[in-house]
N, C-alpha and C. Protein backbone atom coordinates (compact mmCIF):
# COMPACT_ATOMS: atom_id res chain seq x y z
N UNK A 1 -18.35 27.43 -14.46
CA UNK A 1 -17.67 27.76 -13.22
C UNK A 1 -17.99 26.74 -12.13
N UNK A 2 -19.51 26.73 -11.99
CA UNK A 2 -19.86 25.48 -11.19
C UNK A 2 -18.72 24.35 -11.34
N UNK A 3 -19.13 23.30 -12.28
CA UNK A 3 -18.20 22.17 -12.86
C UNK A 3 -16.88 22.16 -12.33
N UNK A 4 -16.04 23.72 -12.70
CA UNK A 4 -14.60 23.52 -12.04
C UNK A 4 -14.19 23.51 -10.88
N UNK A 5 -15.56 24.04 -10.21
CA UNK A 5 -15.52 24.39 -8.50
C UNK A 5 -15.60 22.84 -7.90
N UNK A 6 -16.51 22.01 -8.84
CA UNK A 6 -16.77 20.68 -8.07
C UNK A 6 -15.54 19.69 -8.16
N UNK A 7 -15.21 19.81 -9.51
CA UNK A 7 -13.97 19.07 -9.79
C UNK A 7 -12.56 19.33 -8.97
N UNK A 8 -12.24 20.90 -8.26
CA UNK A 8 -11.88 21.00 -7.30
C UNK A 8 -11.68 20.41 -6.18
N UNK A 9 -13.03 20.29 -6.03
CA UNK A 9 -13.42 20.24 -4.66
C UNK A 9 -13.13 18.63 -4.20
N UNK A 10 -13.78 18.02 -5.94
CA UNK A 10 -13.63 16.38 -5.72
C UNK A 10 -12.00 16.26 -5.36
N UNK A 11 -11.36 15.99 -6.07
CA UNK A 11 -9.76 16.40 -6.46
C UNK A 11 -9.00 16.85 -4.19
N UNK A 12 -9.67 17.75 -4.33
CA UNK A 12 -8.80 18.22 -2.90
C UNK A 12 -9.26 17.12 -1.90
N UNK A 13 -10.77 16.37 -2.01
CA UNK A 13 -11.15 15.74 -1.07
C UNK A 13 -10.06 14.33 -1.33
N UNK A 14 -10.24 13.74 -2.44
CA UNK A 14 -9.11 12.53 -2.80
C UNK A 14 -7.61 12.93 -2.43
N UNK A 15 -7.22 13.73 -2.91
CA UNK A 15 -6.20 14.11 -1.95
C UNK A 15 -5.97 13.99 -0.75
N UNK A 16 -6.84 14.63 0.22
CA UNK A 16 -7.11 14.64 1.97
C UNK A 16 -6.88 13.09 2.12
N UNK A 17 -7.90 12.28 1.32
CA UNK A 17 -7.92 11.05 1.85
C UNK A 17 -7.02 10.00 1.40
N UNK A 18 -6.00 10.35 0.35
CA UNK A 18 -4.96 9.66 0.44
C UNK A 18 -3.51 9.79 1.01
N UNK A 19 -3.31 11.51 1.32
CA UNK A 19 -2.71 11.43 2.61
C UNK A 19 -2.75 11.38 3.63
N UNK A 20 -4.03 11.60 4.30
CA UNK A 20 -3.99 10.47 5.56
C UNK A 20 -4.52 9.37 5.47
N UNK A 21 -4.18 8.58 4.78
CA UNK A 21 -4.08 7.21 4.30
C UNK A 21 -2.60 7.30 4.13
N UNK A 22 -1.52 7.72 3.77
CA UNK A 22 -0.33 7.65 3.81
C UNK A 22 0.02 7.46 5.32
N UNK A 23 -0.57 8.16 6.25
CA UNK A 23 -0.22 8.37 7.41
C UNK A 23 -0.94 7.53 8.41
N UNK A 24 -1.41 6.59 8.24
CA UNK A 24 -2.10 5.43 9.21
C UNK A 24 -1.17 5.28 9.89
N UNK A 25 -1.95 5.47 11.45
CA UNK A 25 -0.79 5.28 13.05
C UNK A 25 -0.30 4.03 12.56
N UNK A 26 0.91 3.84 13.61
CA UNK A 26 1.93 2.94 13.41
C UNK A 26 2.41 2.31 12.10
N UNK A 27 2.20 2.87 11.45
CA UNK A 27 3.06 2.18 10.03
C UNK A 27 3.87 3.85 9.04
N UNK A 28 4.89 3.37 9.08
CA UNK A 28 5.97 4.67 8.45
C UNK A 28 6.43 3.93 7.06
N UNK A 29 6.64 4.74 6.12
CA UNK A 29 6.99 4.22 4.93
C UNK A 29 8.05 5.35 4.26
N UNK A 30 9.33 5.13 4.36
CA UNK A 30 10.35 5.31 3.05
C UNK A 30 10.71 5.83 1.83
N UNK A 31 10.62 6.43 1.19
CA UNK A 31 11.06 5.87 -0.21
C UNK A 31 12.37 5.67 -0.57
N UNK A 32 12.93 4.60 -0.99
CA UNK A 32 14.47 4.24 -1.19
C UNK A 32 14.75 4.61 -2.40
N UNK A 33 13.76 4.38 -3.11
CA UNK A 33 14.22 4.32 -5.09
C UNK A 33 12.69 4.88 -5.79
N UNK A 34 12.94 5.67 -6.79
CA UNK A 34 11.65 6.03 -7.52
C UNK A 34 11.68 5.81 -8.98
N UNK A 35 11.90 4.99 -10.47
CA UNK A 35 12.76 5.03 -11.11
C UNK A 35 11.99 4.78 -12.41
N UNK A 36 12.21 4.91 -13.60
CA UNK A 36 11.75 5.01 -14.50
C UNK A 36 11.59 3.50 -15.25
N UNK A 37 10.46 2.39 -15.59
CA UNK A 37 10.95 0.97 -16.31
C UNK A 37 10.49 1.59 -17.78
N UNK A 38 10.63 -0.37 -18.32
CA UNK A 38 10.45 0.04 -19.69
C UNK A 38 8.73 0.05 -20.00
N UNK A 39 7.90 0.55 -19.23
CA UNK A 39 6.65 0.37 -19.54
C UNK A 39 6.49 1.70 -19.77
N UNK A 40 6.10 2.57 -21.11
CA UNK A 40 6.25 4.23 -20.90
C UNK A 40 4.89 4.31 -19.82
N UNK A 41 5.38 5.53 -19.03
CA UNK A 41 4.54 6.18 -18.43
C UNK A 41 4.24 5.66 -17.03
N UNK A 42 5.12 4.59 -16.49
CA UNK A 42 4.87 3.60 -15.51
C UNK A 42 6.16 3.88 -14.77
N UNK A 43 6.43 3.74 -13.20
CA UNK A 43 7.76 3.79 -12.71
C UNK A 43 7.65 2.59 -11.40
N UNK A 44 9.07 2.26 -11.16
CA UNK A 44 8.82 1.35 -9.81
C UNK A 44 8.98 2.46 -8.92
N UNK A 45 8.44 2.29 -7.41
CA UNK A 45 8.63 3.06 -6.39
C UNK A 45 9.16 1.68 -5.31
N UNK A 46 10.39 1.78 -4.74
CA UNK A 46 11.03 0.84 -3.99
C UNK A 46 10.99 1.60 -2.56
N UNK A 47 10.60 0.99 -1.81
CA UNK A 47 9.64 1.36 0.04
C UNK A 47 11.10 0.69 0.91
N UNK A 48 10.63 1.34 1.93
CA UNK A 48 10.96 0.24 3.66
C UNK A 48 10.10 0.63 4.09
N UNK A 49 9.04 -0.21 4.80
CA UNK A 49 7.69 -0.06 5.31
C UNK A 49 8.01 -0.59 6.83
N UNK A 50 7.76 0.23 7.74
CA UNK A 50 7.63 -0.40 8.89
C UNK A 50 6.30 -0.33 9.51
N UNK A 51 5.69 -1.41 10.31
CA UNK A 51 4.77 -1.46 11.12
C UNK A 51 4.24 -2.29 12.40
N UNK A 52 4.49 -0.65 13.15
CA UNK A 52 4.48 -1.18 14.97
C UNK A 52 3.95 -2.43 15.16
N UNK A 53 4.29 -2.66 16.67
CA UNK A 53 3.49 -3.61 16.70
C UNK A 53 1.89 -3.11 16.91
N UNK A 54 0.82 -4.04 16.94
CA UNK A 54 -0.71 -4.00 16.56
C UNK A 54 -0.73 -2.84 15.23
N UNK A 55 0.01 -2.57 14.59
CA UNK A 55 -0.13 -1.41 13.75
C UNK A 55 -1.06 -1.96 12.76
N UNK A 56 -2.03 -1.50 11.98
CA UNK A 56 -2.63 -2.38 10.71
C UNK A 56 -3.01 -0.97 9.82
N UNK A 57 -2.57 -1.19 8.24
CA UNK A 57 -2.48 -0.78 7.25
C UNK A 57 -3.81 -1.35 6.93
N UNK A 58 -4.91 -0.55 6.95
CA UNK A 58 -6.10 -0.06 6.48
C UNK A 58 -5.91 -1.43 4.70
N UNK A 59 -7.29 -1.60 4.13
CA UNK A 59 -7.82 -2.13 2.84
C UNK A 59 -7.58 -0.94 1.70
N UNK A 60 -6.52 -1.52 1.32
CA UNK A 60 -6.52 -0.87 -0.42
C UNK A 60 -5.72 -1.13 -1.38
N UNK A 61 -5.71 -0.83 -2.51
CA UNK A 61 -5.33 -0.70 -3.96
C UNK A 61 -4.14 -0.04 -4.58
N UNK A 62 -3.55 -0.80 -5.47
CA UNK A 62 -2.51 0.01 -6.22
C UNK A 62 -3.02 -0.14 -7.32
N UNK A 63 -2.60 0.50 -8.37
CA UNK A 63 -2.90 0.70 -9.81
C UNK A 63 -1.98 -0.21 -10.62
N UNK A 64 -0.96 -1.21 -10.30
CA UNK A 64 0.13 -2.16 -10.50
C UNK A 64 0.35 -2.88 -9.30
N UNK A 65 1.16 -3.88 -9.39
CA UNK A 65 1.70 -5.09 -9.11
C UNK A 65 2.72 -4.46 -7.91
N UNK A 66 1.91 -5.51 -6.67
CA UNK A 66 3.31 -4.95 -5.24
C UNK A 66 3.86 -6.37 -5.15
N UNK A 67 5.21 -6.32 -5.09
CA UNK A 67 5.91 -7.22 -4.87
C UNK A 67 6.63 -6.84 -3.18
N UNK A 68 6.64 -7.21 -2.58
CA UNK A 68 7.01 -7.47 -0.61
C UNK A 68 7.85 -8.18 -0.47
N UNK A 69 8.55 -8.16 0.28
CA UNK A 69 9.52 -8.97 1.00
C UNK A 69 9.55 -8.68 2.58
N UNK A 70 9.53 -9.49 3.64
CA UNK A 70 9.54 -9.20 4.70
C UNK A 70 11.01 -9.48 5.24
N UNK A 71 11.54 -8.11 6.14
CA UNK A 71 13.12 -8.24 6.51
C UNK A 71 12.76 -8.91 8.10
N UNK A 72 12.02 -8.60 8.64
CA UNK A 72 12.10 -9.16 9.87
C UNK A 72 10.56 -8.97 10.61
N UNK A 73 10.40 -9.59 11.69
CA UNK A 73 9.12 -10.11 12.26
C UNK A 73 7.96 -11.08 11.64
N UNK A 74 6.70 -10.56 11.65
CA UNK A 74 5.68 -11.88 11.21
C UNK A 74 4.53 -10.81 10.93
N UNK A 75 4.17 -10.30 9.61
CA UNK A 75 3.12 -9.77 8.94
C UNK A 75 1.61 -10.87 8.54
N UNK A 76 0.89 -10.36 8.90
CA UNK A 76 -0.32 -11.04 8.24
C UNK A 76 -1.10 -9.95 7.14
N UNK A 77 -1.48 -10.64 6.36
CA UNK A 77 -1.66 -10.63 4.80
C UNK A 77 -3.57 -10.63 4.14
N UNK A 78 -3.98 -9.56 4.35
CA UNK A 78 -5.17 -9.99 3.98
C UNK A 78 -5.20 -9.87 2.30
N UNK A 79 -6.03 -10.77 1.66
CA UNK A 79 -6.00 -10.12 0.21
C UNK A 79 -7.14 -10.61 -0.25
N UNK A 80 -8.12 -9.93 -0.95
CA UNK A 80 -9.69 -10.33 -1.11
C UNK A 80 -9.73 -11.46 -2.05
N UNK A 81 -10.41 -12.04 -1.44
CA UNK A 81 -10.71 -13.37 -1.84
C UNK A 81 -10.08 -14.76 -1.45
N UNK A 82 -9.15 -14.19 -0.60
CA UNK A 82 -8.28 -15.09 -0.16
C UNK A 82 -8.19 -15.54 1.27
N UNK A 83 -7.81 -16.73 1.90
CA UNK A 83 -7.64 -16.61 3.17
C UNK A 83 -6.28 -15.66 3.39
N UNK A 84 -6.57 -15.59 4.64
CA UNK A 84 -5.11 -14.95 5.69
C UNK A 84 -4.22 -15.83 5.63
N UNK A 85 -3.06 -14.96 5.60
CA UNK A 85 -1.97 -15.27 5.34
C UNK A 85 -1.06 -14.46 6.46
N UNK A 86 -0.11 -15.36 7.38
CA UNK A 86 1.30 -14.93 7.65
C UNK A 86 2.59 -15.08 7.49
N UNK A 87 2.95 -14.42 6.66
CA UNK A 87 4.63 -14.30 6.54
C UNK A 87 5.65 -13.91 6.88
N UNK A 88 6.41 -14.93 7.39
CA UNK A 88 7.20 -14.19 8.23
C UNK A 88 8.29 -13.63 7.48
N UNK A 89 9.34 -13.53 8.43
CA UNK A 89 10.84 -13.01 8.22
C UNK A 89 11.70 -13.57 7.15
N UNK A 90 11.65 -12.89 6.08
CA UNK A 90 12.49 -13.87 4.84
C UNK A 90 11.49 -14.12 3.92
N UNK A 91 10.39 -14.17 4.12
CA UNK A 91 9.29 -14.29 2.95
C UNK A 91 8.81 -13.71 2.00
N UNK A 92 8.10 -13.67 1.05
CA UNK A 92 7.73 -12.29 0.26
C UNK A 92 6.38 -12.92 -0.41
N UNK A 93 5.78 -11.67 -0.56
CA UNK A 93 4.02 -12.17 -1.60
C UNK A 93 3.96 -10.94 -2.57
N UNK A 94 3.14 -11.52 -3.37
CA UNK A 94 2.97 -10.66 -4.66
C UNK A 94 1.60 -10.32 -4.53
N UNK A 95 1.01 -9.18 -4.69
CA UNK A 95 -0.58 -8.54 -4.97
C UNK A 95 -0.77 -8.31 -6.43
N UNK A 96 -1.78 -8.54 -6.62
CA UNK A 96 -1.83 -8.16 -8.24
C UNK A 96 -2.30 -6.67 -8.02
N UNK A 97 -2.26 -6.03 -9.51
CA UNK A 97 -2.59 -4.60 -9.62
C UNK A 97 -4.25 -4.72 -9.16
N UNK A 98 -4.85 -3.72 -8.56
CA UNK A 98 -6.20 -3.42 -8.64
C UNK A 98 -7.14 -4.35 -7.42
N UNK A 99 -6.20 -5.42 -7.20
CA UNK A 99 -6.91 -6.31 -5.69
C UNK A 99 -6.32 -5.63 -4.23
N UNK A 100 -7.89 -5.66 -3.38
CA UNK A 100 -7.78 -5.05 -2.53
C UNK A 100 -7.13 -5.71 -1.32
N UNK A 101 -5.96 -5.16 -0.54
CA UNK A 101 -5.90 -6.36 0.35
C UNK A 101 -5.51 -4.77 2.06
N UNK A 102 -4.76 -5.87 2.95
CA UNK A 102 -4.24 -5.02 4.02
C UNK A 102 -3.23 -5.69 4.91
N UNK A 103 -2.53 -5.01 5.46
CA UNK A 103 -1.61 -6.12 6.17
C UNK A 103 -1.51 -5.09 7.57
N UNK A 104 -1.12 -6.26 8.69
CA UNK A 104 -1.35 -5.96 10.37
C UNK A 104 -0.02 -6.69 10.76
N UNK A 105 0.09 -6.15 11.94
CA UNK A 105 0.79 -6.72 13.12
C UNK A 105 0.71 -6.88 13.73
N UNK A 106 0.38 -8.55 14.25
CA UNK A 106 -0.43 -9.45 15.18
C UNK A 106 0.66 -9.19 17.26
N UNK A 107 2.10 -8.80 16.44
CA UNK A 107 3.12 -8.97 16.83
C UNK A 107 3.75 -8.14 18.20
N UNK A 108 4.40 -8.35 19.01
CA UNK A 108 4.96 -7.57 20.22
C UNK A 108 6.38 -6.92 19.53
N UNK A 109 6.76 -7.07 18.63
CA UNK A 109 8.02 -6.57 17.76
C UNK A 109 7.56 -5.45 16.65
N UNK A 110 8.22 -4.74 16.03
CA UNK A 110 8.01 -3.98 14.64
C UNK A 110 8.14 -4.82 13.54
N UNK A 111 7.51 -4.80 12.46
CA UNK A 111 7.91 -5.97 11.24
C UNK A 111 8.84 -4.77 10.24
N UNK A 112 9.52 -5.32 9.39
CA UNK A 112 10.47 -4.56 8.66
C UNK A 112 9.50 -5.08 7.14
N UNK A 113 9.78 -4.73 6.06
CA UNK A 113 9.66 -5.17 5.10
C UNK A 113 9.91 -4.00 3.60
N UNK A 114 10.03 -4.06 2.77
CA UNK A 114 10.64 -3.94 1.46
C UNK A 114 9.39 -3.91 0.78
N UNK A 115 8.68 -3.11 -0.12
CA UNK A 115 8.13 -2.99 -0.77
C UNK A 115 8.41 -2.48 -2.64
N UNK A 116 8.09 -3.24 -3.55
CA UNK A 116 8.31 -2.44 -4.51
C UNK A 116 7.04 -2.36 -5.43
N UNK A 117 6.89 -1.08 -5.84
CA UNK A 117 5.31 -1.31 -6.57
C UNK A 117 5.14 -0.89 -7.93
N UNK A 118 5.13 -1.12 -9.07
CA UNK A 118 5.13 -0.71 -10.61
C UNK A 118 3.64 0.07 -10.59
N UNK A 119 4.12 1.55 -10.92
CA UNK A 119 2.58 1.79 -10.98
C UNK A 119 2.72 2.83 -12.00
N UNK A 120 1.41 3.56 -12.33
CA UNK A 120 1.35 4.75 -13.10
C UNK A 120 1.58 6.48 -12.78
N UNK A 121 2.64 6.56 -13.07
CA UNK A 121 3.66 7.85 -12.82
C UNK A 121 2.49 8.97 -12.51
N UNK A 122 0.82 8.98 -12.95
CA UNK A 122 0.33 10.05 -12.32
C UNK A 122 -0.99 9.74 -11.74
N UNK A 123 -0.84 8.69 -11.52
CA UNK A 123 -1.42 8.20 -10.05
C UNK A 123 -1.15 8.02 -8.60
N UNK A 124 -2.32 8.06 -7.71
CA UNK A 124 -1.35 7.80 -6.60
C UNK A 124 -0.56 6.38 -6.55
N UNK A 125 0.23 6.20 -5.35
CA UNK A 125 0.70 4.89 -4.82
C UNK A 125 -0.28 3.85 -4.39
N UNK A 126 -1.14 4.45 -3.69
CA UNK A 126 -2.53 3.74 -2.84
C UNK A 126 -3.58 4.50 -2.55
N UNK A 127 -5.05 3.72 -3.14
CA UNK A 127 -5.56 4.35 -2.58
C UNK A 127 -6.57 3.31 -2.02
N UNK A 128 -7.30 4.20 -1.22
CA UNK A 128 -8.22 3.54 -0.17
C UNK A 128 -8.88 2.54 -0.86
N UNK A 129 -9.70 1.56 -0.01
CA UNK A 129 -10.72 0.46 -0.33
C UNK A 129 -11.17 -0.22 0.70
N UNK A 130 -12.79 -0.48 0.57
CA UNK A 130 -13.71 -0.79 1.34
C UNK A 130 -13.35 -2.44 1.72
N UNK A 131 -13.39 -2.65 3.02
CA UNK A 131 -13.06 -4.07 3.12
C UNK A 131 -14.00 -5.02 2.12
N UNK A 132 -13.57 -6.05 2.00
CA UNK A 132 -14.10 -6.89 1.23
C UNK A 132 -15.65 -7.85 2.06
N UNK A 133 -16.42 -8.34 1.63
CA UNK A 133 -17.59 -8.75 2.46
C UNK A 133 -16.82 -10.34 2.82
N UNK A 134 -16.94 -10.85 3.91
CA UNK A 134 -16.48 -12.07 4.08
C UNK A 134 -17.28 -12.90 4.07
């Protein structure tokens, strides 16, 4: 009984903290498309991500490959191990599965951008991660 109470308990807390992690001020996210590929057990989830200006999307992880495209303004790009990166309007970057990164808006405008992410149908979308040591 113990055991199932904790596993509960773990379970509801990961939960808590990946929806409000969904909900980080200034950044709103979409879903346009949710769809089945040929990887069994894997689906794309296709986004419109917006984020205010100074808005910044917290350090973390997908379980697959995000592919981005930015529709408009100037995103900066953290991704561990890497320098910073800004891309603007028309650009796009790829994250690999499992690297931690975050992206901000340095910007007086909203940035638009397109997200699509291949991940595992019973996992989350994102979850949290500790900044990287610089």
């Amino acid at each position: 009984m113990k055991t199932s109470i904790r596993i509960a308990l773990a379970a509801s807390l990961f939960l808590a903290s990946a929806a409000s992690f969904a909900q980080a001020p200034g950044i709103s996210r979409t879903e346009v498309l949710t769809q089945d590929v040929s990887v069994p057990g894997r689906h794309a989830v296709v986004s419109r991500v917006t984020v205010a200006p100074r808005g910044v999307l917290g350090w973390h992880t997908h379980d697959g490959d995000e592919i981005s495209y930015v529709e408009s303004g100037d995103l900066t790009l953290l991704v561990a191990g890497k320098p910073q990166q800004v891309v603007h309007a028309g650009g796009a970057f790829v994250v690999p599965a499992g690297v931690a990164h975050s992206v901000r808006n340095d910007g007086e405008a909203a940035v638009a951008l397109i997200t699509v992410h291949v991940v595992a149908k019973d996992k989350p979308l994102a979850t949290p991660a500790a900044a990287p040591a610089q």
